[in-house]
ModelCIF file with pLDDT and N, C-alpha, C, O atoms, coordinates in Angstrom:
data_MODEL
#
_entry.id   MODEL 
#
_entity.id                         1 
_entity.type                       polymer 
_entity.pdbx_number_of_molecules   1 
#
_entity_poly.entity_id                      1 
_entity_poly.type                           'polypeptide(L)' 
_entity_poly.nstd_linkage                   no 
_entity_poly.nstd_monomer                   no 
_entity_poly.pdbx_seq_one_letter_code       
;(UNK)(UNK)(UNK)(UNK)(UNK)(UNK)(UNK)(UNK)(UNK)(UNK)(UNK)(UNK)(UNK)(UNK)(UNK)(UNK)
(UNK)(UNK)(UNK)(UNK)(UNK)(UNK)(UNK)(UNK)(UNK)(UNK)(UNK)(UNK)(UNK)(UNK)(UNK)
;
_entity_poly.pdbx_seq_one_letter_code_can   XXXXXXXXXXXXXXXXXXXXXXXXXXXXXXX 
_entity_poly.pdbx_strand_id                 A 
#
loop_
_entity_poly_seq.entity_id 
_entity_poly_seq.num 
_entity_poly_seq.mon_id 
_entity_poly_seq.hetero 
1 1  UNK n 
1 2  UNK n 
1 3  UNK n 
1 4  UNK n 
1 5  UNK n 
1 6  UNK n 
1 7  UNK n 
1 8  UNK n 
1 9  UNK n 
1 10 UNK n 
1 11 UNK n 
1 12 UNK n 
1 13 UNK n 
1 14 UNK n 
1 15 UNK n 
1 16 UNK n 
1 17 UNK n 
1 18 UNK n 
1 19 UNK n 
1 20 UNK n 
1 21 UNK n 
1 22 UNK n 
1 23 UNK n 
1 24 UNK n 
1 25 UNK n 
1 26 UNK n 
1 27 UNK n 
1 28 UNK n 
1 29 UNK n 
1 30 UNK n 
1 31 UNK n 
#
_struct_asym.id          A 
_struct_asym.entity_id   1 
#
loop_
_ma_qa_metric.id 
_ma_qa_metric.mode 
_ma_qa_metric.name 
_ma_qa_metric.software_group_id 
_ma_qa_metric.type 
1 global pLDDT . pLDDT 
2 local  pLDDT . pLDDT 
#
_ma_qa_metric_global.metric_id      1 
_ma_qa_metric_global.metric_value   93.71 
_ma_qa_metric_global.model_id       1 
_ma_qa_metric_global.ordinal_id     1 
#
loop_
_ma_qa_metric_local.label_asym_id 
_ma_qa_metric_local.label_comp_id 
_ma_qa_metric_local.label_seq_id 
_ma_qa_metric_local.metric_id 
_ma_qa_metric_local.metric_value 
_ma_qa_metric_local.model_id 
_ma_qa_metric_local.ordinal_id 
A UNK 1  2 93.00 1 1  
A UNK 2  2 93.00 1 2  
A UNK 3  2 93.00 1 3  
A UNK 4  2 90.00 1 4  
A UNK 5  2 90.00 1 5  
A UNK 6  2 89.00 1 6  
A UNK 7  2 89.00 1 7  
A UNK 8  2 90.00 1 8  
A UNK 9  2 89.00 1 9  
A UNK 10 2 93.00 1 10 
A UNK 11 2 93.00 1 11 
A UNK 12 2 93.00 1 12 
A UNK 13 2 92.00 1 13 
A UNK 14 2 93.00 1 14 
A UNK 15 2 95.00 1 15 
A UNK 16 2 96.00 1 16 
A UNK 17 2 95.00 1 17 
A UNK 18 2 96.00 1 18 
A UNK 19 2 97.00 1 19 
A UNK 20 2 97.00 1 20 
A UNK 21 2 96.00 1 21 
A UNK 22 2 97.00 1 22 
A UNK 23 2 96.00 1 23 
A UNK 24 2 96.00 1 24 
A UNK 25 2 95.00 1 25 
A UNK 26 2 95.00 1 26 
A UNK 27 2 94.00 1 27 
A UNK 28 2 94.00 1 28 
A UNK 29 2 95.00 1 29 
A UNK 30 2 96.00 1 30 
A UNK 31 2 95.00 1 31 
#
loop_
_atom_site.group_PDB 
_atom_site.id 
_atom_site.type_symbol 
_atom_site.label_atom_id 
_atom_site.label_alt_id 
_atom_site.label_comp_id 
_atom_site.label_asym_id 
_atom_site.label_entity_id 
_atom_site.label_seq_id 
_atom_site.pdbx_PDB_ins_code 
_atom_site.Cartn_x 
_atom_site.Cartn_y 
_atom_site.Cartn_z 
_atom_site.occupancy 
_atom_site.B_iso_or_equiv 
_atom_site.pdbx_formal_charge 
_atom_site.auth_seq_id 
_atom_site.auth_comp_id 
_atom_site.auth_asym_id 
_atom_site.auth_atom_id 
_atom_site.pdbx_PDB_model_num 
ATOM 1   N N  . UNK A 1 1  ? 15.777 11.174 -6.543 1.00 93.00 ? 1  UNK A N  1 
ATOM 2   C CA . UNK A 1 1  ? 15.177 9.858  -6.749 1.00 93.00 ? 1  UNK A CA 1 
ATOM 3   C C  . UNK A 1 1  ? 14.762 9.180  -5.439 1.00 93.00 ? 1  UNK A C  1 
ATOM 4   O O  . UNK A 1 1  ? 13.953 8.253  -5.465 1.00 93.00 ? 1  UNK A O  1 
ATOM 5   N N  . UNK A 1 2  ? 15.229 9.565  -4.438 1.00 93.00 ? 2  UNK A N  1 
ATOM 6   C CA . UNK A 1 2  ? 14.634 9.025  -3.028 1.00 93.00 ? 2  UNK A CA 1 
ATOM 7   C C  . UNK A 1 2  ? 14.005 9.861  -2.158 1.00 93.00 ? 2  UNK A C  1 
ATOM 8   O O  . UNK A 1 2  ? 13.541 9.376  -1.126 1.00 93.00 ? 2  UNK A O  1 
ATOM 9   N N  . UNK A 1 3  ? 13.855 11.540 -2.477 1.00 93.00 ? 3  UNK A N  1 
ATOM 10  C CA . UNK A 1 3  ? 13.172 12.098 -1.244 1.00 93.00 ? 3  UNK A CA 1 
ATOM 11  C C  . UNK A 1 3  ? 11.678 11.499 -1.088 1.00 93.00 ? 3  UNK A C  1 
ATOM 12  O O  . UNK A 1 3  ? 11.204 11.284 0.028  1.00 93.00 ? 3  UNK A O  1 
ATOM 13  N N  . UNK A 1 4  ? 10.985 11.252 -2.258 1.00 90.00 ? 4  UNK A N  1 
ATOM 14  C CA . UNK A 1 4  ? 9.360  11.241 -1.952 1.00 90.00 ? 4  UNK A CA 1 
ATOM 15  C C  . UNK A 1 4  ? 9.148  9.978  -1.376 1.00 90.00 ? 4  UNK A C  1 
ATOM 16  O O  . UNK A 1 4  ? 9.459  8.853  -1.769 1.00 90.00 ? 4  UNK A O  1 
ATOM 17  N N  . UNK A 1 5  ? 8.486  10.422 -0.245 1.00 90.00 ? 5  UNK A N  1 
ATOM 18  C CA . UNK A 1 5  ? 7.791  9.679  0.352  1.00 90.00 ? 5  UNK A CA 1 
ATOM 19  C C  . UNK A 1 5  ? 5.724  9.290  0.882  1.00 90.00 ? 5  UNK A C  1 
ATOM 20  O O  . UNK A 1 5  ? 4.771  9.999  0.557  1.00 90.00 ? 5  UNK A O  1 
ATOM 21  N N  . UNK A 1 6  ? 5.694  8.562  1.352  1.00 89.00 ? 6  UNK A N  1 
ATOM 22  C CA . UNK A 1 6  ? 4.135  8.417  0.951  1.00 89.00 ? 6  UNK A CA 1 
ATOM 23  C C  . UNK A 1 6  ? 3.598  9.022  2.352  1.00 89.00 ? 6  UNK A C  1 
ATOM 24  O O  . UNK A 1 6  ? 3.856  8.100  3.126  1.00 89.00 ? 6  UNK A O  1 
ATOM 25  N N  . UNK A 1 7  ? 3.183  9.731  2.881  1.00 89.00 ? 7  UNK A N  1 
ATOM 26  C CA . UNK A 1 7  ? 3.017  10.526 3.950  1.00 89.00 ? 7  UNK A CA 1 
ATOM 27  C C  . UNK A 1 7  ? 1.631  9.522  4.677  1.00 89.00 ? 7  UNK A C  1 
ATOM 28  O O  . UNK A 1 7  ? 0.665  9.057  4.072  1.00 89.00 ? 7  UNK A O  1 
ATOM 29  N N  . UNK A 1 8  ? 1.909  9.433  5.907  1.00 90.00 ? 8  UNK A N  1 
ATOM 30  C CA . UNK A 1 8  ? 1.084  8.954  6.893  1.00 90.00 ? 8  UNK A CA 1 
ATOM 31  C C  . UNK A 1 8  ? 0.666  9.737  7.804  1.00 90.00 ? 8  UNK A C  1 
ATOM 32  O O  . UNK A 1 8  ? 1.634  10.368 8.227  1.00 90.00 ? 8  UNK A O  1 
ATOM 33  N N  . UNK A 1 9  ? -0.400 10.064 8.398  1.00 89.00 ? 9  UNK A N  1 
ATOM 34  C CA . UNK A 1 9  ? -0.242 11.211 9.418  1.00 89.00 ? 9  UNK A CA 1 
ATOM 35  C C  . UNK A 1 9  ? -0.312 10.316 10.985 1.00 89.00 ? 9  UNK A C  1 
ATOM 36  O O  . UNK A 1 9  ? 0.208  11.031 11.840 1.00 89.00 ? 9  UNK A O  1 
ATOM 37  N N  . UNK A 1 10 ? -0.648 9.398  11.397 1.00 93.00 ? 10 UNK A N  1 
ATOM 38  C CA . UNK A 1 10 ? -0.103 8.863  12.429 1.00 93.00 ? 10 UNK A CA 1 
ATOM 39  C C  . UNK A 1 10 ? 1.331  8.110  12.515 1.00 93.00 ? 10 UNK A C  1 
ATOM 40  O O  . UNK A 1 10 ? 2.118  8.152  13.461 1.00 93.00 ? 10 UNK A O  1 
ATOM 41  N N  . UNK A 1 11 ? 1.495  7.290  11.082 1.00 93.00 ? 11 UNK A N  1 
ATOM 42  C CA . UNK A 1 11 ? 2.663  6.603  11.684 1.00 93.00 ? 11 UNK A CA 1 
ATOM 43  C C  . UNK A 1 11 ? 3.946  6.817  10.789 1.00 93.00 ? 11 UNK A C  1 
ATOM 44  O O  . UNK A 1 11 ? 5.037  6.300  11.026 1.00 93.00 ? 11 UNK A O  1 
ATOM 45  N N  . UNK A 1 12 ? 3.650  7.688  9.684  1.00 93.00 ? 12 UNK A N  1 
ATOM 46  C CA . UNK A 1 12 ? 5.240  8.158  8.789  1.00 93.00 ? 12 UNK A CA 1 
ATOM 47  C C  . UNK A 1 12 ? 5.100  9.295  8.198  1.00 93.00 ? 12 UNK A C  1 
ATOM 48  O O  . UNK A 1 12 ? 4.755  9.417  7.023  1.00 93.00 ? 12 UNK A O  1 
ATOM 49  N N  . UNK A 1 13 ? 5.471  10.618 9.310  1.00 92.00 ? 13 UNK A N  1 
ATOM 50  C CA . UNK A 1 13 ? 5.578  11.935 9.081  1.00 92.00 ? 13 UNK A CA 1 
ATOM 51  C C  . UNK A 1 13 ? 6.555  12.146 9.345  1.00 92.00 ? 13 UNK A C  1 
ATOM 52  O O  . UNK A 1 13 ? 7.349  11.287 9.729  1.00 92.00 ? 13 UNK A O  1 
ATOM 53  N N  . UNK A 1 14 ? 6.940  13.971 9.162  1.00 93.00 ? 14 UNK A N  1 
ATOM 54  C CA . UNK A 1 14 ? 8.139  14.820 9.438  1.00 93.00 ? 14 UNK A CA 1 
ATOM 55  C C  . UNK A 1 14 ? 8.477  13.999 11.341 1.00 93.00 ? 14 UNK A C  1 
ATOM 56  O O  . UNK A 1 14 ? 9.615  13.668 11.673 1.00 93.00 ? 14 UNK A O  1 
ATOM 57  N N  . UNK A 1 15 ? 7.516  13.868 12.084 1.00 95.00 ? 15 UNK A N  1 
ATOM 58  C CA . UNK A 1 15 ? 8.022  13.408 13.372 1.00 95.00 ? 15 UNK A CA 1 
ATOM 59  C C  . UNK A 1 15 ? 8.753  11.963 13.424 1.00 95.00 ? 15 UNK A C  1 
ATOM 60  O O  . UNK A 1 15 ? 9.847  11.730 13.939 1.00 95.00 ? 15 UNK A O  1 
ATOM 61  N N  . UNK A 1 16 ? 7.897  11.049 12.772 1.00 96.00 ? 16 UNK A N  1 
ATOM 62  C CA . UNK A 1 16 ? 7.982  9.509  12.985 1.00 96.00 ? 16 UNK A CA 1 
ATOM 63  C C  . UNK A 1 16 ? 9.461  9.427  12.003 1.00 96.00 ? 16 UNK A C  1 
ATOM 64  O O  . UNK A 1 16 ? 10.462 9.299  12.708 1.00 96.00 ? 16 UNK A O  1 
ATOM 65  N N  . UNK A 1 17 ? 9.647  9.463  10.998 1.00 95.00 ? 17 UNK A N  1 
ATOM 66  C CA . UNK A 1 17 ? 10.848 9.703  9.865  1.00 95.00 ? 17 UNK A CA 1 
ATOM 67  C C  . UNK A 1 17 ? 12.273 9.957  10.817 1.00 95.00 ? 17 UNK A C  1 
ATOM 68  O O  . UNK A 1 17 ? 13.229 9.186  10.742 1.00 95.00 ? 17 UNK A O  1 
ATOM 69  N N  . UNK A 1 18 ? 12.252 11.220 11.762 1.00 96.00 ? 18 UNK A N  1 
ATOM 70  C CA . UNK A 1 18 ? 13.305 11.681 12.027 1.00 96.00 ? 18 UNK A CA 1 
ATOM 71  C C  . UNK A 1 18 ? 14.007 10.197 13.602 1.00 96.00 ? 18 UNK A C  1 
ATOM 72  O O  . UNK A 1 18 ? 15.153 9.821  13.845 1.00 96.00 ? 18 UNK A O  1 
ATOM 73  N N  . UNK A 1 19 ? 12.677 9.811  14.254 1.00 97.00 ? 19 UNK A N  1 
ATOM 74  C CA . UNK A 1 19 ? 12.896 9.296  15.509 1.00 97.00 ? 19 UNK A CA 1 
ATOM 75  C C  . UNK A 1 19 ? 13.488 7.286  14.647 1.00 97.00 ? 19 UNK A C  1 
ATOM 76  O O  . UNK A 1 19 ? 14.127 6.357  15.143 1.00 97.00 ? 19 UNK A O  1 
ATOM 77  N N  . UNK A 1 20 ? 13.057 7.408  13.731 1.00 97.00 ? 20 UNK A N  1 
ATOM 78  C CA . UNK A 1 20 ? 13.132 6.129  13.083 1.00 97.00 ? 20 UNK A CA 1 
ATOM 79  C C  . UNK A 1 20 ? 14.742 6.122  12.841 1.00 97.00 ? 20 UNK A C  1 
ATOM 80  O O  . UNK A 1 20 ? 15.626 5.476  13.404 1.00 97.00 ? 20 UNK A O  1 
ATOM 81  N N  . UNK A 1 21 ? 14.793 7.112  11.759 1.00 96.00 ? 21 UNK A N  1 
ATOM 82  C CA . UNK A 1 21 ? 16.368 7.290  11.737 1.00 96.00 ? 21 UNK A CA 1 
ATOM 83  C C  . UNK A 1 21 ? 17.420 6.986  12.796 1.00 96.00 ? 21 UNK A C  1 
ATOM 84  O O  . UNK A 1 21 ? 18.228 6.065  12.915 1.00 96.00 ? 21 UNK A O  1 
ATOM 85  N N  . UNK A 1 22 ? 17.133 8.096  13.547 1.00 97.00 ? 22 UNK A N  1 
ATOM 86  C CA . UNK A 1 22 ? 18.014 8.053  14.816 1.00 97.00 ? 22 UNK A CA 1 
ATOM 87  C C  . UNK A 1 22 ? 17.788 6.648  15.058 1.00 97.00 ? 22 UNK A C  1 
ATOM 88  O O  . UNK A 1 22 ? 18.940 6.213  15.054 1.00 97.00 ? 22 UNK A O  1 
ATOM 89  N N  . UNK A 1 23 ? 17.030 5.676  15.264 1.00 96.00 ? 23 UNK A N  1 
ATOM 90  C CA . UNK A 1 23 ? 17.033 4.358  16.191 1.00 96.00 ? 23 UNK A CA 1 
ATOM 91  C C  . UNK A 1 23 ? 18.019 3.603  15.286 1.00 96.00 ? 23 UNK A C  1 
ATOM 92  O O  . UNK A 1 23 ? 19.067 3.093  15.683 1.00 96.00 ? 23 UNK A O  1 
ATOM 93  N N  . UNK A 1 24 ? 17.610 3.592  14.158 1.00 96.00 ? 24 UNK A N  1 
ATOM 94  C CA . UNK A 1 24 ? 18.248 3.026  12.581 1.00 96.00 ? 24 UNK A CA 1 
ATOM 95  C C  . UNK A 1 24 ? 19.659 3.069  13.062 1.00 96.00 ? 24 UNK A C  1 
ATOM 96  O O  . UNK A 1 24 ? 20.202 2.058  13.509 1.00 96.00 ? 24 UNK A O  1 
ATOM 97  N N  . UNK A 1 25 ? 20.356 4.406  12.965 1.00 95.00 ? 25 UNK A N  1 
ATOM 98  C CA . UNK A 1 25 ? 21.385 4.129  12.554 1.00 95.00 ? 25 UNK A CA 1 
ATOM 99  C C  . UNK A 1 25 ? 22.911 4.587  14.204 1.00 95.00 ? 25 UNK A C  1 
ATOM 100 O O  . UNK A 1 25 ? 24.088 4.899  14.021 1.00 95.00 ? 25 UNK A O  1 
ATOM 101 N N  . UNK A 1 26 ? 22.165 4.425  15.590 1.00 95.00 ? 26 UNK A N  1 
ATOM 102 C CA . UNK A 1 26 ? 22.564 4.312  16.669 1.00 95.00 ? 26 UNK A CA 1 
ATOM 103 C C  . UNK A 1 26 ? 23.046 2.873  16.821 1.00 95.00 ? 26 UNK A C  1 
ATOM 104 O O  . UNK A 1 26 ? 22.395 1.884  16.485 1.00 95.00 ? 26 UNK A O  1 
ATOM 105 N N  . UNK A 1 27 ? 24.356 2.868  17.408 1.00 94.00 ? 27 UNK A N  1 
ATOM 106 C CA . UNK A 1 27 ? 25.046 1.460  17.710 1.00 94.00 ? 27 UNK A CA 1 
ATOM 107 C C  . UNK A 1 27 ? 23.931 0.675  18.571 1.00 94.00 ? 27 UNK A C  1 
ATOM 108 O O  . UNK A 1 27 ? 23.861 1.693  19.260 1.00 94.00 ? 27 UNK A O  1 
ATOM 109 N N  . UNK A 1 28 ? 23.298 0.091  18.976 1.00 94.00 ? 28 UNK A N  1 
ATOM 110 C CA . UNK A 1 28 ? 22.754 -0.041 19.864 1.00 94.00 ? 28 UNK A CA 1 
ATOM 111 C C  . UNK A 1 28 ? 20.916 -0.073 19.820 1.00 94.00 ? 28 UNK A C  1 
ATOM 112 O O  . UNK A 1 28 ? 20.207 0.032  18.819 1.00 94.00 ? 28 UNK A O  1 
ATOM 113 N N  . UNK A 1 29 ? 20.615 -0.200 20.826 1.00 95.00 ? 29 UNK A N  1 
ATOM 114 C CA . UNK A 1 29 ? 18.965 -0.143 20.743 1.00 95.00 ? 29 UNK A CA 1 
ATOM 115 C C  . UNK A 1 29 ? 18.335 1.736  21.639 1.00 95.00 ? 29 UNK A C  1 
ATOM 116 O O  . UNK A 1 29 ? 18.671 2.263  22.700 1.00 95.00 ? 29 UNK A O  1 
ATOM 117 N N  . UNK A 1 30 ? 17.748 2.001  20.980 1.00 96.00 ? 30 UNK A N  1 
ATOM 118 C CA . UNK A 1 30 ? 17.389 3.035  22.133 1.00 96.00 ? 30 UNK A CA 1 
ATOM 119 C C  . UNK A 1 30 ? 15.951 2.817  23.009 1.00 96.00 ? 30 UNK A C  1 
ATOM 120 O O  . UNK A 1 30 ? 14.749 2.659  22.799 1.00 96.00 ? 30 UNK A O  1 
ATOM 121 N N  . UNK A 1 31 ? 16.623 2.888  23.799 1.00 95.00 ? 31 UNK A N  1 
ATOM 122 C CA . UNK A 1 31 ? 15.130 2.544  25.364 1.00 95.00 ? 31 UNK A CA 1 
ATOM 123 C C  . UNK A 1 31 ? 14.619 3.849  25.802 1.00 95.00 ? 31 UNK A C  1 
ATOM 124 O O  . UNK A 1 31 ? 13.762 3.912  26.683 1.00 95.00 ? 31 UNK A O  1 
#
């Protein structure tokens, strides 16, 4: 019920998805 997603090719792909996460859920901000 949550994998599909609406695919973007500049700003919400297999790349952008994974780097989002990581920022998401890091204590902190990443620089």
């Amino acid at each position: 019920k949550n994998r599909i997603y609406r695919y973007n090719f500049f700003f919400d792909n297999c790349a952008t998805r994974p780097r989002d996460i990581i920022e998401k859920y890091v204590d902190g901000k990443v620089e």
